[in-house]
Protein backbone atom coordinates (compact mmCIF):
# COMPACT_ATOMS: atom_id res chain seq x y z
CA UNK A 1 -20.13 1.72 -23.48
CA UNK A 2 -20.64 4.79 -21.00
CA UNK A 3 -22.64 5.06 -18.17
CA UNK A 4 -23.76 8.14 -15.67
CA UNK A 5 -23.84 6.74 -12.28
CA UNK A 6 -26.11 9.87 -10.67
CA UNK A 7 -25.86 9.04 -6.70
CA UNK A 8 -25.25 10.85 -3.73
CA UNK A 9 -24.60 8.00 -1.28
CA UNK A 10 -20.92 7.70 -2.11
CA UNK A 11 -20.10 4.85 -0.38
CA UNK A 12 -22.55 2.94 -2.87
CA UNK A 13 -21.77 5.04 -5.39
CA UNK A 14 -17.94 3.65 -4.77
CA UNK A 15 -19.04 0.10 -5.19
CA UNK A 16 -21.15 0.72 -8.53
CA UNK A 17 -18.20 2.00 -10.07
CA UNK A 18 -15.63 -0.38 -8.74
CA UNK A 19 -18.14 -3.20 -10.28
CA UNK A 20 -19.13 -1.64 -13.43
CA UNK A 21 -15.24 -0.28 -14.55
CA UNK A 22 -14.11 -4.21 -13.80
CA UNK A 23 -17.46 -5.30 -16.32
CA UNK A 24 -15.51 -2.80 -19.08
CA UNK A 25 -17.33 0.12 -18.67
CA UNK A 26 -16.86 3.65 -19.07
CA UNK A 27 -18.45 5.17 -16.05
CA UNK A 28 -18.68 8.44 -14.60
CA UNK A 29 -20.63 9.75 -11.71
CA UNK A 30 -22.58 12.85 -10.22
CA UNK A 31 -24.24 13.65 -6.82
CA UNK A 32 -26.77 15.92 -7.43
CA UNK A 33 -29.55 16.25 -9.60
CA UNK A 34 -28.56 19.67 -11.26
CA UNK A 35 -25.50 17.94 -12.26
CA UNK A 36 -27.44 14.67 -13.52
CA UNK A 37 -29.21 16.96 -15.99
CA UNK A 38 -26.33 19.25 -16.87
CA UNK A 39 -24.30 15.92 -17.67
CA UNK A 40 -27.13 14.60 -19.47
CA UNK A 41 -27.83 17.79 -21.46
CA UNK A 42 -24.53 17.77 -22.76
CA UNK A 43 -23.19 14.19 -23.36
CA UNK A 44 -24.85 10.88 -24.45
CA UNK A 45 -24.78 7.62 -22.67
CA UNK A 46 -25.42 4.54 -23.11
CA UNK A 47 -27.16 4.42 -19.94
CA UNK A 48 -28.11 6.52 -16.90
CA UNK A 49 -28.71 4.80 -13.01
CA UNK A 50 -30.61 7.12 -11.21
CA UNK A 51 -31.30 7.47 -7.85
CA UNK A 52 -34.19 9.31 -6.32
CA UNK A 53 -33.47 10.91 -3.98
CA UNK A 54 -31.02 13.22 -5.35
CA UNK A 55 -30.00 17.14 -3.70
CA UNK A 56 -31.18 20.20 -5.32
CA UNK A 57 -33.70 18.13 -8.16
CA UNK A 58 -35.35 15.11 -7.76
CA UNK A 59 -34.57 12.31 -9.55
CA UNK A 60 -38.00 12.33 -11.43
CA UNK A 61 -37.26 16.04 -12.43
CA UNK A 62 -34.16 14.81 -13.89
CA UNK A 63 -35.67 11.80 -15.57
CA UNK A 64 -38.83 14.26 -16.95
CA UNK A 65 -36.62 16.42 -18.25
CA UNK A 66 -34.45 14.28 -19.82
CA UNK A 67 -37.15 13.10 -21.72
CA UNK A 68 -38.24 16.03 -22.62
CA UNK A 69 -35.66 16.93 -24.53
CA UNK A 70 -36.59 13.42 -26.53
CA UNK A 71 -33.70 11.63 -25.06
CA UNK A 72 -34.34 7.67 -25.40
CA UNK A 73 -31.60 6.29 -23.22
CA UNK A 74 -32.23 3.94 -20.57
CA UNK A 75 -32.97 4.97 -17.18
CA UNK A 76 -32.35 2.76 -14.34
CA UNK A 77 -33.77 4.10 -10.75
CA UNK A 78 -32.46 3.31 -7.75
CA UNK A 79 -34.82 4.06 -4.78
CA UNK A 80 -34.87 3.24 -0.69
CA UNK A 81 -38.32 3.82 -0.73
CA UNK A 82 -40.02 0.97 -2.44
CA UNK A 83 -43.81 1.81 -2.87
CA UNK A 84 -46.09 0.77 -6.06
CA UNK A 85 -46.94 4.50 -6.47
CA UNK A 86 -42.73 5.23 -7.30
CA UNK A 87 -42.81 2.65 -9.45
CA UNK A 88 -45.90 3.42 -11.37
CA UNK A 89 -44.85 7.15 -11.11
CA UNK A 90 -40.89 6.40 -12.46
CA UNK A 91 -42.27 4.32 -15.53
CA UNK A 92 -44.56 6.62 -16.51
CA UNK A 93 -42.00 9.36 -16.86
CA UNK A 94 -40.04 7.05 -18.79
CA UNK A 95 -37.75 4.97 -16.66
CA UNK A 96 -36.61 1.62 -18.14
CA UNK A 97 -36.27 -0.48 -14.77
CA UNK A 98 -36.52 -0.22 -10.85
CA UNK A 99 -34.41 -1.36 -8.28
CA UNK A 100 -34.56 -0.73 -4.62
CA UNK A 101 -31.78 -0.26 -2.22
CA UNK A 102 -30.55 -2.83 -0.59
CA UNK A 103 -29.72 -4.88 -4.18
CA UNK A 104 -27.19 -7.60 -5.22
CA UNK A 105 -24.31 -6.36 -7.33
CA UNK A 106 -24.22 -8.91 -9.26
CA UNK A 107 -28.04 -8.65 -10.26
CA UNK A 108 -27.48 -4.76 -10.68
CA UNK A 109 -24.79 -5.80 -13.86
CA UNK A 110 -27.40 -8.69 -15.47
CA UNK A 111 -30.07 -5.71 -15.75
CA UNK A 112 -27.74 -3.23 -16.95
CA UNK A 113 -26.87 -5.99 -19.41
CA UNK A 114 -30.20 -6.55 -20.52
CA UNK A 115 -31.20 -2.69 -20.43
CA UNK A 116 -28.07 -2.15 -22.94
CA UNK A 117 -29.31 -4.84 -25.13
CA UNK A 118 -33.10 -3.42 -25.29
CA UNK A 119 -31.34 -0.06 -26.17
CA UNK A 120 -29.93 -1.94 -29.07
CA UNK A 121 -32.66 -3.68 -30.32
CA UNK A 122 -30.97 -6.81 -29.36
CA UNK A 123 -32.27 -9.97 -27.43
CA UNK A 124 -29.04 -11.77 -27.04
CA UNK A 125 -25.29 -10.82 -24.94
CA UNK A 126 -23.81 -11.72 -28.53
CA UNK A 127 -22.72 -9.30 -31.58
CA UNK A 128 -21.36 -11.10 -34.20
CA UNK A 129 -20.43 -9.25 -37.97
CA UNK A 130 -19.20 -12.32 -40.32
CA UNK A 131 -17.03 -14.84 -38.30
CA UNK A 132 -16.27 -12.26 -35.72
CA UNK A 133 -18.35 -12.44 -32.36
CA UNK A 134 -17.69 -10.19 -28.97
CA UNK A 135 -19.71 -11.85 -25.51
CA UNK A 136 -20.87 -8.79 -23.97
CA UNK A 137 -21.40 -10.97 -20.80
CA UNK A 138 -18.14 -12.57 -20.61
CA UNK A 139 -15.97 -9.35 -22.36
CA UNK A 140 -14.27 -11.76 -24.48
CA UNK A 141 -14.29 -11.51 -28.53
CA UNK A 142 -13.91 -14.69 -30.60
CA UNK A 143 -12.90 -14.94 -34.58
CA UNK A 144 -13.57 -17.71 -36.15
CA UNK A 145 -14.24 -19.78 -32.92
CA UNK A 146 -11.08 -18.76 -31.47
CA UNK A 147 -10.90 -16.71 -28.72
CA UNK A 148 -8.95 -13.46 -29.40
CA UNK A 149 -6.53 -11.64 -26.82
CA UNK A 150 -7.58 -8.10 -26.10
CA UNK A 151 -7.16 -5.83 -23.69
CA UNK A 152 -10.12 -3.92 -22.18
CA UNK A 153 -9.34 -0.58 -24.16
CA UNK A 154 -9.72 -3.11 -27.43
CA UNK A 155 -12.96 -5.50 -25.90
CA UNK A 156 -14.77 -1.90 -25.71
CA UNK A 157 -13.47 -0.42 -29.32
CA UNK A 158 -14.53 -3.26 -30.83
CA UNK A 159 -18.15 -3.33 -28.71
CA UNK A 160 -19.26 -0.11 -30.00
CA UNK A 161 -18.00 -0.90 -33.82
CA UNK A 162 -19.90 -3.82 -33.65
CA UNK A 163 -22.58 -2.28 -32.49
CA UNK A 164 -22.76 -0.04 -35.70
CA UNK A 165 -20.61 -2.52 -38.08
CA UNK A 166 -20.97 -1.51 -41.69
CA UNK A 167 -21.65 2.18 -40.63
CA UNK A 168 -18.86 5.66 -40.14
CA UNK A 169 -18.14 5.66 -36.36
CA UNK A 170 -16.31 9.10 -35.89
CA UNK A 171 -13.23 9.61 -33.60
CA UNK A 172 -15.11 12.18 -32.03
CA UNK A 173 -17.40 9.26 -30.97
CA UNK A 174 -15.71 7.02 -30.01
CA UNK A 175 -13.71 9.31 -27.57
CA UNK A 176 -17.55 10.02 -26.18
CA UNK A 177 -18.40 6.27 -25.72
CA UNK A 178 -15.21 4.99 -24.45
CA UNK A 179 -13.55 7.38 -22.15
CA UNK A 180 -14.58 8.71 -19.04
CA UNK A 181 -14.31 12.92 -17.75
CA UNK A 182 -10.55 13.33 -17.02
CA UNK A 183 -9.48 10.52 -19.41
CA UNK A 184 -6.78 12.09 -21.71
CA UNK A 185 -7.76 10.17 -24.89
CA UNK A 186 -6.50 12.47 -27.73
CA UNK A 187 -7.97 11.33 -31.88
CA UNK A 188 -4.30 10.13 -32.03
CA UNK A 189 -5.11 7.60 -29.15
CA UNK A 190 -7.57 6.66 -30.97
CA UNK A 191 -5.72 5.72 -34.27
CA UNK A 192 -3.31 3.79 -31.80
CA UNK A 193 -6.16 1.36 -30.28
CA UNK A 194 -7.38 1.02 -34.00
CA UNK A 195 -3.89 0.28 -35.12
CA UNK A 196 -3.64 -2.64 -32.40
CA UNK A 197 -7.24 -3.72 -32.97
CA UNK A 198 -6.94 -4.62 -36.95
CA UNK A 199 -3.40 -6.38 -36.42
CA UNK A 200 -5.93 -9.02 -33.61
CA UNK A 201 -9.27 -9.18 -35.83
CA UNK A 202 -7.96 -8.91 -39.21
CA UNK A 203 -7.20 -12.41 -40.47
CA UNK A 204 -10.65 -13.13 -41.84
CA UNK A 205 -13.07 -11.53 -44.00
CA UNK A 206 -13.34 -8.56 -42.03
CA UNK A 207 -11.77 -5.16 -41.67
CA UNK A 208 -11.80 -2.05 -40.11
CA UNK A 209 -11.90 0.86 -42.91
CA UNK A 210 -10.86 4.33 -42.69
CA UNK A 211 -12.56 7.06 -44.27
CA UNK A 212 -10.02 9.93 -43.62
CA UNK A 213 -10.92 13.10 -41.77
CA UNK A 214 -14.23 11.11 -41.28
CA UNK A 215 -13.75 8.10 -38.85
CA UNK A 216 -13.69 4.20 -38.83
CA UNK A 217 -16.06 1.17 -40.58
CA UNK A 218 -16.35 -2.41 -39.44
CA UNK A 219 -16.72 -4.40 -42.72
CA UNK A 220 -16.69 -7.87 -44.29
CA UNK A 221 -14.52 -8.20 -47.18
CA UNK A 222 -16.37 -10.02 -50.19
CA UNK A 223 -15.21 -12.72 -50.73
């Protein structure tokens, strides 16, 4: 899952990072707001934290316009100046949450948590496709009970197949939702982490498909 971090104060910007790469996500970061919506223009996230108070276009410039251009991924603000009118003024332009500076790291993670699951239609930290189950909480994946060794290239892999199991996930993107800019993740990369990922998952009734030239399918095998 991949996240735009958009935050000039680099020193917390340094901290969100360090905190969300060690929860398995992809994250990359701007400091200005004309690079928040040139970054937003031209990639997809999963979700965007947004400060306010951003150089050369305010944060709610960045969040109106990324809503104009009928974008529905989650927005969470960050703001040092916590007055109702912000809030009232962020949510209606869209923004999913509000936190204000100073906030716990650890409560930062549970909303981005919960603002990844209400982007999925989900309630719970849990995907699960037949006997196969991944924690989002915990980054651990279990297969029939058993907890399954992977490493945090795999835990994500198998995150965003889940998240689309029994539908084409191209290689195009997954290189999108797993790496970060300046990764060097090539398609053949790709075919490597899929490679190691069937040879942990595939002892029960499900199975990553190929559809060459098109991408990859998490499936359950009839039994």
């Amino acid at each position: 899952m991949r996240i735009l971090i958009a935050e000039d104060d680099q020193v917390l910007a340094d901290g969100l990072l360090r905190s969300l790469r060690s929860a398995g996500y992809a994250v990359d970061q701007v400091t200005t707001g004309t690079e928040a919506d040139a970054a937003l223009a031209a990639h997809e996230f999963d979700l965007v934290i947004l400060d306010l108070g951003l150089p050369r276009l305010h944060g709610f410039d960045v969040l109106r316009k990324l809503r104009g251009r009928g974008s529905g991924t989650p927005v969470l603000i960050l703001t040092a100046a916590d007055s109702v009118e912000q809030r009232v003024k962020g949510l209606d332009l869209g923004a999913d949450d509000y936190m204000a500076k100073p906030f716990s790291l650890q409560e930062l993670e549970a909303r981005v948590r919960a603002l990844m699951r209400r982007g999925l239609g989900t309630a719970s930290n849990l995907l699960k496709h037949g006997p196969l189950t991944f924690d989002a909480s915990g980054r651990v994946a279990y297969l029939n009970d058993q907890m399954v060794e992977l490493s945090a290239r795999e835990l994500s892999l198998l995150e965003v197949l889940l998240q689309r199991a029994g539908r084409l996930v191209s290689k195009d993107q997954l290189v999108e939702r797993l790496c970060e800019w300046g990764d060097e993740v090539s398609n053949n990369a790709i075919e490597v982490y899929i490679h190691r990922l069937r040879k942990k998952i595939e002892h029960g009734p499900v199975r990553i498909a190929t559809v060459r030239g098109l991408g990859y399918c998490l499936e359950k095998i009839a039994g």
